[in-house]
Protein backbone atom coordinates (compact mmCIF):
# COMPACT_ATOMS: atom_id res chain seq x y z
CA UNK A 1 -8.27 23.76 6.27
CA UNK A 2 -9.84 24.33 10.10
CA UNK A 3 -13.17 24.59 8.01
CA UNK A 4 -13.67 21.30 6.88
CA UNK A 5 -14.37 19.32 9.62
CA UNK A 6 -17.08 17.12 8.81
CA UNK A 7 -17.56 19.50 5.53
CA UNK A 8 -19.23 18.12 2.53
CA UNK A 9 -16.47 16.87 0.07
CA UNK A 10 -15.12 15.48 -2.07
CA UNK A 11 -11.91 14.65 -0.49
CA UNK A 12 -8.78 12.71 -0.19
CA UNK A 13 -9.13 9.51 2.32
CA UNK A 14 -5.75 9.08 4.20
CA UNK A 15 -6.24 5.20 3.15
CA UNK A 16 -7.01 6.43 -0.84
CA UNK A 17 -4.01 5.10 -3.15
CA UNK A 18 -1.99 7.58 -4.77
CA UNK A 19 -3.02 6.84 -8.30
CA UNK A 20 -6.78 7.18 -7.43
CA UNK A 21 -6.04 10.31 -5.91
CA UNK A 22 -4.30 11.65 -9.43
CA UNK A 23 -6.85 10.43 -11.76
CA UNK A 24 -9.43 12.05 -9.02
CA UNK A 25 -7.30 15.87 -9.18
CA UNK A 26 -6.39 15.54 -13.10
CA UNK A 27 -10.23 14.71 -13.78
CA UNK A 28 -11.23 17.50 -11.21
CA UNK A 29 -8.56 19.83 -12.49
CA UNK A 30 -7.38 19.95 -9.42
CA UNK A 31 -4.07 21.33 -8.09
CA UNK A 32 -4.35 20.14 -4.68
CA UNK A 33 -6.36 18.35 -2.58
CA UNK A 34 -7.89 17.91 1.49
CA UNK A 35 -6.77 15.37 3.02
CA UNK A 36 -9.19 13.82 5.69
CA UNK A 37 -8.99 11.20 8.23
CA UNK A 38 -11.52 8.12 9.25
CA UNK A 39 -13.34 10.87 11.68
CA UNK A 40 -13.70 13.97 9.16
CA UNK A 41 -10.85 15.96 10.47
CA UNK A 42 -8.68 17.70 8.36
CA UNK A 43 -4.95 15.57 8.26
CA UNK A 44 -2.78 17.41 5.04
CA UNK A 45 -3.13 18.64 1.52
CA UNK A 46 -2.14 16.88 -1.17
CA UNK A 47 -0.39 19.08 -3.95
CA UNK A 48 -0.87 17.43 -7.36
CA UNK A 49 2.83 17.51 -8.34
CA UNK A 50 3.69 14.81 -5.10
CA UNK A 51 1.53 12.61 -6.20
């Protein structure tokens, strides 16, 4: 997670509602997900079966 400061994405927006996060991860085939904050720093991961 330390290695995505200002990495290139995509990722989860702290502000991004929960259903456009899970259409985002099921059309990604993703089973979890960065979470970043307004300055690029890394703030959780989002594990597909929470949202």
């Amino acid at each position: 997670m330390n290695d995505i400061v200002h990495g290139r994405g995509p990722f989860a927006h702290v502000d991004m509602p929960a259903n456009t996060a899970q259409a985002a991860m099921r059309t990604c085939g993703l089973e979890a997900w960065a979470v970043v904050d307004d300055d690029g720093y890394s703030f959780g991961l989002l594990p597909r079966e929470r949202v």
